[in-house]
C-alpha atoms as a PDB file:
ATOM      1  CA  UNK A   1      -0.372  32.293  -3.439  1.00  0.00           C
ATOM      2  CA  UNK A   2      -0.220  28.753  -1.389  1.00  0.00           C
ATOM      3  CA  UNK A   3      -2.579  26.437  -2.004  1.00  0.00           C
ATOM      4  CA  UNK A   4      -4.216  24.954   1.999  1.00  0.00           C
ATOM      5  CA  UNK A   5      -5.983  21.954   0.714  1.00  0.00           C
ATOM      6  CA  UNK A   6      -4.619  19.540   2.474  1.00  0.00           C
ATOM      7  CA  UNK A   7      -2.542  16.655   0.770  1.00  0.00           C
ATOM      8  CA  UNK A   8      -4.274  12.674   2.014  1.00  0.00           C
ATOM      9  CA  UNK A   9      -2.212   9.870   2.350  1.00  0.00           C
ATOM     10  CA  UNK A  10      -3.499   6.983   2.862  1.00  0.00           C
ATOM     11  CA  UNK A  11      -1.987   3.562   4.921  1.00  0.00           C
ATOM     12  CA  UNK A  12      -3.187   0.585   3.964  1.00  0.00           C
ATOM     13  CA  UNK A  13      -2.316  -2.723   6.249  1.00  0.00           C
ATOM     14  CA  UNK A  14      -2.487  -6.008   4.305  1.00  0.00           C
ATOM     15  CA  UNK A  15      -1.719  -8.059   7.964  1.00  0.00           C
ATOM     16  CA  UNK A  16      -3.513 -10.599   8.980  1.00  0.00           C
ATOM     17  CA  UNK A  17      -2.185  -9.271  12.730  1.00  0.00           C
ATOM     18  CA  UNK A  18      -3.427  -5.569  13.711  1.00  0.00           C
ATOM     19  CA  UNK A  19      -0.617  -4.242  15.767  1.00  0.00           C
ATOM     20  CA  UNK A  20       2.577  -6.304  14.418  1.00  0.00           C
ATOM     21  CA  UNK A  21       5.520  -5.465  12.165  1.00  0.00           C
ATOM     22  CA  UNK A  22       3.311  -4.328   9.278  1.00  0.00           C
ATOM     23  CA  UNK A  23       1.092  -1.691  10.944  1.00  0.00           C
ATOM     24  CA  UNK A  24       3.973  -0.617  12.641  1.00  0.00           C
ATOM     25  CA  UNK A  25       5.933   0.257   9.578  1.00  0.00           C
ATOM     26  CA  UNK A  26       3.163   1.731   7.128  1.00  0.00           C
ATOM     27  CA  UNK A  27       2.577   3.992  10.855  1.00  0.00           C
ATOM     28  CA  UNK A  28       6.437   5.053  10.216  1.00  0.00           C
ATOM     29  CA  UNK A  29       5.955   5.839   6.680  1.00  0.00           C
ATOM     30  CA  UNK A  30       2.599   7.991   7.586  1.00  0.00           C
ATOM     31  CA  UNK A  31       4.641  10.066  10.506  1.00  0.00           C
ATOM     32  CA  UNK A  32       7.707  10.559   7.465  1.00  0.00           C
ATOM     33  CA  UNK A  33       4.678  11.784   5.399  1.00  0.00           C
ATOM     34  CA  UNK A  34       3.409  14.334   8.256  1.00  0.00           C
ATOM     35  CA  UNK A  35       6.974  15.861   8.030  1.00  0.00           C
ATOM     36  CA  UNK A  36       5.817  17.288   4.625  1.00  0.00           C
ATOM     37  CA  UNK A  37       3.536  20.506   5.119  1.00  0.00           C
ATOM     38  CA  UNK A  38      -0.408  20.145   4.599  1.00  0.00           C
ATOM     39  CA  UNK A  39      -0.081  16.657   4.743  1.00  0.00           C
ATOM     40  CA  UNK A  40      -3.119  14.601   6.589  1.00  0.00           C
ATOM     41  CA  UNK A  41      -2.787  10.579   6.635  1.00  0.00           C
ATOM     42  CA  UNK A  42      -5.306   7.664   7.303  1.00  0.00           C
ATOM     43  CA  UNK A  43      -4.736   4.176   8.430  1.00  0.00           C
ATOM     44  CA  UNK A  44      -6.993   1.505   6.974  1.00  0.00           C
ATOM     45  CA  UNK A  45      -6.508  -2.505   8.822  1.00  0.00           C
ATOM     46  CA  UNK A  46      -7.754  -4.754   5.907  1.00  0.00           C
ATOM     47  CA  UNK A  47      -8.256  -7.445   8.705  1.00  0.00           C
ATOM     48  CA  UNK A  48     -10.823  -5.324   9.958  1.00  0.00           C
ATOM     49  CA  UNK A  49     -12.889  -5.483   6.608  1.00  0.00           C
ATOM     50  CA  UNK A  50     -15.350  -7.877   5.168  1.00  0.00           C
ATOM     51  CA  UNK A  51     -13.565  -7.901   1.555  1.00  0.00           C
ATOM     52  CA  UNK A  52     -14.275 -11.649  -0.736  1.00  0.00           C
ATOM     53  CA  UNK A  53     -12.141 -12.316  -3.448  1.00  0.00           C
ATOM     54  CA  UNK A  54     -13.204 -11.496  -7.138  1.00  0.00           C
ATOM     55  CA  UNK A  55     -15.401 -14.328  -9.094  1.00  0.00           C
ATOM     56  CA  UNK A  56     -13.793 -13.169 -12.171  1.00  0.00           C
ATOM     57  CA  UNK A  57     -15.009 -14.685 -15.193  1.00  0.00           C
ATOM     58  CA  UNK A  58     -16.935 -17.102 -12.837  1.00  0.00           C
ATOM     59  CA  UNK A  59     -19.026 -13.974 -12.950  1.00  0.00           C
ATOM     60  CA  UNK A  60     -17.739 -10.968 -14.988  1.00  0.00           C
ATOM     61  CA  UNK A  61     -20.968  -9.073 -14.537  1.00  0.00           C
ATOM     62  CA  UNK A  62     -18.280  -5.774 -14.704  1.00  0.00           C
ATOM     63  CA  UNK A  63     -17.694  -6.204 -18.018  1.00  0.00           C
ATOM     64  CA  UNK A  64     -20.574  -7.501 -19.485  1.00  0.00           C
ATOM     65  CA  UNK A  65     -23.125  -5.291 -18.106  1.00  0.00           C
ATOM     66  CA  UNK A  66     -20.703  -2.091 -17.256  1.00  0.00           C
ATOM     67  CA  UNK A  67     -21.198  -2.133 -13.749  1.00  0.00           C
ATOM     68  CA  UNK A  68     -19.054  -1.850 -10.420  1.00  0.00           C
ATOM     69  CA  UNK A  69     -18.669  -5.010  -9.096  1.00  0.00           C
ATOM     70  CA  UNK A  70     -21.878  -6.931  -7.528  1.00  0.00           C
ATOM     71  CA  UNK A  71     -20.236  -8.369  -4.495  1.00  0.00           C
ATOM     72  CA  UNK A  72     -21.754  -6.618  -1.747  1.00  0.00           C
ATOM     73  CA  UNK A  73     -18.772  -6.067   1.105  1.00  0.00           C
ATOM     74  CA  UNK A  74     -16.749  -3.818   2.275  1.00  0.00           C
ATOM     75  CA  UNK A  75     -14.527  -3.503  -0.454  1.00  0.00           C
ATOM     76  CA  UNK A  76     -15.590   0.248  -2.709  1.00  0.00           C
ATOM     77  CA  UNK A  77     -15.650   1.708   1.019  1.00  0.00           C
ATOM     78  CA  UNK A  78     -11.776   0.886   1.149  1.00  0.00           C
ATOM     79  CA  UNK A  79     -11.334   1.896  -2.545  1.00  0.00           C
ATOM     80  CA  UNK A  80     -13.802   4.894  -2.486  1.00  0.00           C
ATOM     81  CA  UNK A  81     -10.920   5.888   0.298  1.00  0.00           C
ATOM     82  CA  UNK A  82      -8.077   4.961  -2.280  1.00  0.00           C
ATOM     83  CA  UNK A  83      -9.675   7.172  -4.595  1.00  0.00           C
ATOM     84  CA  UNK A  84      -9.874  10.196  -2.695  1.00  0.00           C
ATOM     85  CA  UNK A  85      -6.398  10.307  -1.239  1.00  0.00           C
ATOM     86  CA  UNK A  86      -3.828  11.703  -3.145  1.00  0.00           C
ATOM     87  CA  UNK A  87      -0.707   9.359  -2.277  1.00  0.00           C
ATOM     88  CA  UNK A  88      -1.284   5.754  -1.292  1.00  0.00           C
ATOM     89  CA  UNK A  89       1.082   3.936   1.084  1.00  0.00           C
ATOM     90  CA  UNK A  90       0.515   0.048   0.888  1.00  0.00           C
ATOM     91  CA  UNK A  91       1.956  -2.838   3.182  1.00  0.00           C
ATOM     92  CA  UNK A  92       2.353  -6.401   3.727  1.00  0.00           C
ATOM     93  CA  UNK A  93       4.051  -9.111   5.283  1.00  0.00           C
ATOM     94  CA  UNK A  94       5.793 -11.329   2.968  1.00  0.00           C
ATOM     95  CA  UNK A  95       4.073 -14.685   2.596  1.00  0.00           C
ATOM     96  CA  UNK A  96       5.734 -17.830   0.628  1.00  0.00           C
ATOM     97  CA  UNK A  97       7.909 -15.000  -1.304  1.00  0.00           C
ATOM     98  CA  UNK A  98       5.280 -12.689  -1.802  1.00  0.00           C
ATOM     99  CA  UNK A  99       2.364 -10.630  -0.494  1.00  0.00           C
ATOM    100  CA  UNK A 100      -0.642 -11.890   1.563  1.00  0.00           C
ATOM    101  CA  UNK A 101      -3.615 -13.802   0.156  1.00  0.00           C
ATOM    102  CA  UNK A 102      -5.887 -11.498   1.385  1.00  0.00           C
ATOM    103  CA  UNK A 103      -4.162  -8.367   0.623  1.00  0.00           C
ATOM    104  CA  UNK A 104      -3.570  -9.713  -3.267  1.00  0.00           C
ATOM    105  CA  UNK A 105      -7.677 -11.006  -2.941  1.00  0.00           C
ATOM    106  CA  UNK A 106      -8.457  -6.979  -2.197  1.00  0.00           C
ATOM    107  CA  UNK A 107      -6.439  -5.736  -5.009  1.00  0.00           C
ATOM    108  CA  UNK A 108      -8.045  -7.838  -7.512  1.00  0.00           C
ATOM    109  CA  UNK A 109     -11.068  -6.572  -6.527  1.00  0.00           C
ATOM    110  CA  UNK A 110      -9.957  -3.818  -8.404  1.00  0.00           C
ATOM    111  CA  UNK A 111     -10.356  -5.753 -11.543  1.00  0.00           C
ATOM    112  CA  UNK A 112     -14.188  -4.699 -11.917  1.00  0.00           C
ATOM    113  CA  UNK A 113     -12.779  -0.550 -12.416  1.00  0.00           C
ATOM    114  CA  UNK A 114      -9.889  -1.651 -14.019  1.00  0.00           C
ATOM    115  CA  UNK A 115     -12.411  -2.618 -16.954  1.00  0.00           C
ATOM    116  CA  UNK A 116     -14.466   0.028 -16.524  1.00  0.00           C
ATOM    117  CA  UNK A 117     -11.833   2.302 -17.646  1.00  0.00           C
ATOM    118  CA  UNK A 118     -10.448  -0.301 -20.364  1.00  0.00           C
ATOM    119  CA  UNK A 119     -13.435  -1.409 -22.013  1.00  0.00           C
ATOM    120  CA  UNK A 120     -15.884   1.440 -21.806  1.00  0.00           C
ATOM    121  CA  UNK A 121     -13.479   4.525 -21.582  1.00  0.00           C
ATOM    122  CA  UNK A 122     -14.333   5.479 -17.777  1.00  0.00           C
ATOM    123  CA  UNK A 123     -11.691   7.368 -15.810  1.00  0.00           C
ATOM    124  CA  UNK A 124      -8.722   5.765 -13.991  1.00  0.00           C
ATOM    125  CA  UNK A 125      -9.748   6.215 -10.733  1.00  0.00           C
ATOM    126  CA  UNK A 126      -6.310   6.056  -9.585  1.00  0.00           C
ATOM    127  CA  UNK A 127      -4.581   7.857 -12.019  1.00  0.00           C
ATOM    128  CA  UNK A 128      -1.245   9.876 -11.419  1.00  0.00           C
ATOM    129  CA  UNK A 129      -1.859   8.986  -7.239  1.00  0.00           C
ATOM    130  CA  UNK A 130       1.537   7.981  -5.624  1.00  0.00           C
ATOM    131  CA  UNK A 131       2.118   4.815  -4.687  1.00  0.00           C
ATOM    132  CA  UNK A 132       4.940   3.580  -1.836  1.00  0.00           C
ATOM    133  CA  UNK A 133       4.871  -0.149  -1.153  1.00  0.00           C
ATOM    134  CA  UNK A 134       6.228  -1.568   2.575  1.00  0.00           C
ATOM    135  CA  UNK A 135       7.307  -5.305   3.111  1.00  0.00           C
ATOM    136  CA  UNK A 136       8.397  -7.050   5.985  1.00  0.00           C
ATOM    137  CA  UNK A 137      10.151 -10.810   6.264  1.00  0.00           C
ATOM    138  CA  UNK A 138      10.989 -12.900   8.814  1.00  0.00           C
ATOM    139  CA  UNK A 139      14.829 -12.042   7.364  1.00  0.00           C
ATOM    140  CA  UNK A 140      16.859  -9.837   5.127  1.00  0.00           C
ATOM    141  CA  UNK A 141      16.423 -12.399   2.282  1.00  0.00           C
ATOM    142  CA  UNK A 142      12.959 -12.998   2.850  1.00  0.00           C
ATOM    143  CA  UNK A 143      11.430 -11.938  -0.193  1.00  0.00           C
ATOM    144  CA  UNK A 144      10.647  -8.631   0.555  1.00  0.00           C
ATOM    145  CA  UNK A 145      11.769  -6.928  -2.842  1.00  0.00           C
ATOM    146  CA  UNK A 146       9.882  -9.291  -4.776  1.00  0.00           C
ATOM    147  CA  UNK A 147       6.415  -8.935  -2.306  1.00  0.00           C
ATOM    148  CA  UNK A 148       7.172  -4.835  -3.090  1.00  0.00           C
ATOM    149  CA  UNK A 149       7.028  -5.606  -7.085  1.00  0.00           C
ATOM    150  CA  UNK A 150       3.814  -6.684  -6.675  1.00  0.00           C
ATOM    151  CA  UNK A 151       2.238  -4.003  -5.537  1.00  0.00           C
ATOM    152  CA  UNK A 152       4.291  -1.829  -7.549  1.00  0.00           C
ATOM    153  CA  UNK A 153       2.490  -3.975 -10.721  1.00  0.00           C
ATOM    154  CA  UNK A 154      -0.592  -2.880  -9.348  1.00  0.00           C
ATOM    155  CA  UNK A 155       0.417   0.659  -9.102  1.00  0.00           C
ATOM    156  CA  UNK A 156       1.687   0.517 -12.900  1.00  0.00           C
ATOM    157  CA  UNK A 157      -1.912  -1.496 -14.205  1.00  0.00           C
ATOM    158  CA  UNK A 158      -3.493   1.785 -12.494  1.00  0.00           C
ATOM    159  CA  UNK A 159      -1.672   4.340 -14.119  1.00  0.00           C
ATOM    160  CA  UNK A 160      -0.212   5.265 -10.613  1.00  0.00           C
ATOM    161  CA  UNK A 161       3.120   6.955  -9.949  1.00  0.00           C
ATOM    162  CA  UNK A 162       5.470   4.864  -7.914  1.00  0.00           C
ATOM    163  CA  UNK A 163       8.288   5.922  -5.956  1.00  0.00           C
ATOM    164  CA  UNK A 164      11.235   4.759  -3.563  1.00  0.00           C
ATOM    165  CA  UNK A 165      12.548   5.741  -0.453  1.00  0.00           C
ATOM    166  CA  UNK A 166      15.881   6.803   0.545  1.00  0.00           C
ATOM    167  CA  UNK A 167      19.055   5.165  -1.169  1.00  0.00           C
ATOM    168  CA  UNK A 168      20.524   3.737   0.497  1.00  0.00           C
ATOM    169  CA  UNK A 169      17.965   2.954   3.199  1.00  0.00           C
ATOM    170  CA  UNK A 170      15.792   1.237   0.306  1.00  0.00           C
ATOM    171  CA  UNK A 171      15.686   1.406  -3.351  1.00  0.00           C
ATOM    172  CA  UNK A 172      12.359   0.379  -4.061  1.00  0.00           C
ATOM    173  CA  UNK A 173      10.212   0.866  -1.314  1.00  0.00           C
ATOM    174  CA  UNK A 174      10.367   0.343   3.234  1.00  0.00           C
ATOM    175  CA  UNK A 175      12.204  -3.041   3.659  1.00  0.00           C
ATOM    176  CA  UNK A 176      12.840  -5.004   6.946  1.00  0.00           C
ATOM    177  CA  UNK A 177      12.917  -7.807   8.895  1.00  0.00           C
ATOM    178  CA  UNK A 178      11.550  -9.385  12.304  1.00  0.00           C
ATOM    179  CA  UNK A 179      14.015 -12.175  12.953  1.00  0.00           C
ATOM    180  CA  UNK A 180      14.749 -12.027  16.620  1.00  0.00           C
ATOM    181  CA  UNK A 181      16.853 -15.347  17.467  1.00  0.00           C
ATOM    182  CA  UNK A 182      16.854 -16.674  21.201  1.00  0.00           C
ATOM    183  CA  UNK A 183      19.275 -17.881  23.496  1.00  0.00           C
ATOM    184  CA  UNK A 184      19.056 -21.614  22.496  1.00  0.00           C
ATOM    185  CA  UNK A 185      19.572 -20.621  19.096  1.00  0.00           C
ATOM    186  CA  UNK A 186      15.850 -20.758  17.848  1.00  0.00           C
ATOM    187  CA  UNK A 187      13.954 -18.172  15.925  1.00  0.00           C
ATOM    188  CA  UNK A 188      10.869 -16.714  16.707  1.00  0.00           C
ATOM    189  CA  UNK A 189       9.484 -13.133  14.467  1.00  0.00           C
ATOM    190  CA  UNK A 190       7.792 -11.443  16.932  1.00  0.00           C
ATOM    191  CA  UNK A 191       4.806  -8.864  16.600  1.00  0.00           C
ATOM    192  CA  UNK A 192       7.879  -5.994  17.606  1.00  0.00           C
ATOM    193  CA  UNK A 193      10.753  -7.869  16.008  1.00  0.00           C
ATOM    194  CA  UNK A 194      11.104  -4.707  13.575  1.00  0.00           C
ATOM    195  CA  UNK A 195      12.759  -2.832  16.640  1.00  0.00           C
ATOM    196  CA  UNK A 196      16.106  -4.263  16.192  1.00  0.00           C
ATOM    197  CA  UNK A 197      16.095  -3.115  12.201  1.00  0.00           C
ATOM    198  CA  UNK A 198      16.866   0.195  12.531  1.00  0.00           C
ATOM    199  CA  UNK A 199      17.735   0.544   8.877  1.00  0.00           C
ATOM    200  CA  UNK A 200      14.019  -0.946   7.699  1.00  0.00           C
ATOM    201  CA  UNK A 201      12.516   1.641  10.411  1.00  0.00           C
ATOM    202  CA  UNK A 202      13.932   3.952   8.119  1.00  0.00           C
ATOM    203  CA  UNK A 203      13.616   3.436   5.089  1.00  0.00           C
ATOM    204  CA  UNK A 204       9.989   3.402   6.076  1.00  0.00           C
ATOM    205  CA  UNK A 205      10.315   6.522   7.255  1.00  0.00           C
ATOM    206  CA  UNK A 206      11.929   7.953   3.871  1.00  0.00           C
ATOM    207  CA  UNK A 207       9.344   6.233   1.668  1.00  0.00           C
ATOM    208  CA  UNK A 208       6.738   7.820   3.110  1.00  0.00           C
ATOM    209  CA  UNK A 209       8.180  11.195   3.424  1.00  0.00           C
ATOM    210  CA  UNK A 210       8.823  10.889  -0.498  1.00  0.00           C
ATOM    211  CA  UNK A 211       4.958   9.709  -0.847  1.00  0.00           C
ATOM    212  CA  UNK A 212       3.800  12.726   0.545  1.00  0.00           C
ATOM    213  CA  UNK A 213       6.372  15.160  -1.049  1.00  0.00           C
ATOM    214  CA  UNK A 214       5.537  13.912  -4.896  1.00  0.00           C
ATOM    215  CA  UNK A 215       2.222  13.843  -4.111  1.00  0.00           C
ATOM    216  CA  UNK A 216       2.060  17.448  -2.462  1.00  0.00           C
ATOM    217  CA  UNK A 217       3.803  18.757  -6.018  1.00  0.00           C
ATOM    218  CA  UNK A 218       1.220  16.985  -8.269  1.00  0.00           C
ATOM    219  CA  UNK A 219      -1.658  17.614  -6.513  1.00  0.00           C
ATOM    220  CA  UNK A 220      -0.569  21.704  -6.302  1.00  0.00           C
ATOM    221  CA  UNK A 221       0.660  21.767  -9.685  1.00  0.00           C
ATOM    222  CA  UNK A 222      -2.852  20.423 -11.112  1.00  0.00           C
ATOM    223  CA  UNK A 223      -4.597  23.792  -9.313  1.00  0.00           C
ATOM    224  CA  UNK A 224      -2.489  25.875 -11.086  1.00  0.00           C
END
């Protein structure tokens, strides 16, 4: 017997720009995760979302009253959406050698489940999901491998399952860069510059083809 409930991914675009290199790849890893059967994705702009960053122990209502987190924005609507997908495909543009400020302000947000679970024995909510992380540079030595750790950490504090790509299109994740130099020599790193890295298109791709495929298997093995 097959199992029909569909498999969700889930794109998440930590750019401060809507339709530049970043949505553009984490859209390449969600069509490489449509290539596995019963797969459905989403696409979620942070830009487009009222999210503050965490008052931590400026506040720490979380853990000292065992509530969700008091701030009220937009953030549980993006993580109720993280918690009901079954793989999670984050990206980012790599800023001063790592990810955005307001993509690593959203995570944190996390915090106030994170000691939920810790401290008072609630569920992971993202427990055994898949996580694929995307980053983009303005060049091949840009910092992308070190913006992908990142949110690979976050995958780990969550008890998430994190996987590559391709090798050799990327070992740890969907790479690539948006130089695009000019005729006079100058360098500019254009909303499309992507277009001209084939290889980081790819490995895209791959990454979220593998998303999809490990979380397909988990997420059919559990009904069994």
């Amino acid at each position: 017997m097959r199992y029909v409930e569909k498999v969700r991914i889930l794109g998440v675009v930590g750019a401060g720009r809507k339709d530049g290199n970043t949505f553009k790849l984490v859209n390449e890893a969600l069509n490489g995760a449509k290539e596995i059967e019963d797969v459905e994705t989403k696409l979620i702009h942070l830009i487009d979302k009222k999210i503050e960053p965490c008052r931590g122990y400026g506040c720490d209502v979380c853990r000292l009253k065992k509530i969700p987190c008091i701030i009220k924005d937009d953030f549980e609507d993006v993580a109720k959406e993280m918690f009901q997908a079954d793989g999670i495909i984050i990206g980012t543009p790599v800023y001063m050698g790592t990810i955005a400020a307001h993509l690593k302000g959203f995570l944190e947000r996390f915090r106030s489940h994170t000691i939920l679970s810790l401290f008072f024995g609630e569920k992971q909510k993202l427990r055994n999901k898949v996580g694929g992380a995307i980053a983009v540079g303005i060049d091949h030595y840009g910092g992308q491998e070190y913006a992908i750790a990142d949110l690979h950490y976050f995958f780990l504090t969550h008890e998430m399952l994190v996987v590559s790509g391709k090798p050799p299109y990327g070992y740890f994740g969907g790479c690539a860069e948006s130089l695009e130099i000019k005729e006079d020599g100058s360098f500019t790193s254009p909303p499309d510059g992507i277009k001209h890295d084939e290889l980081g298109i790819k490995s895209c791709r791959f990454l979220g083809k593998r998303v999809a495929e490990v979380a397909r298997m988990i997420k059919y093995a559990s009904k069994e």
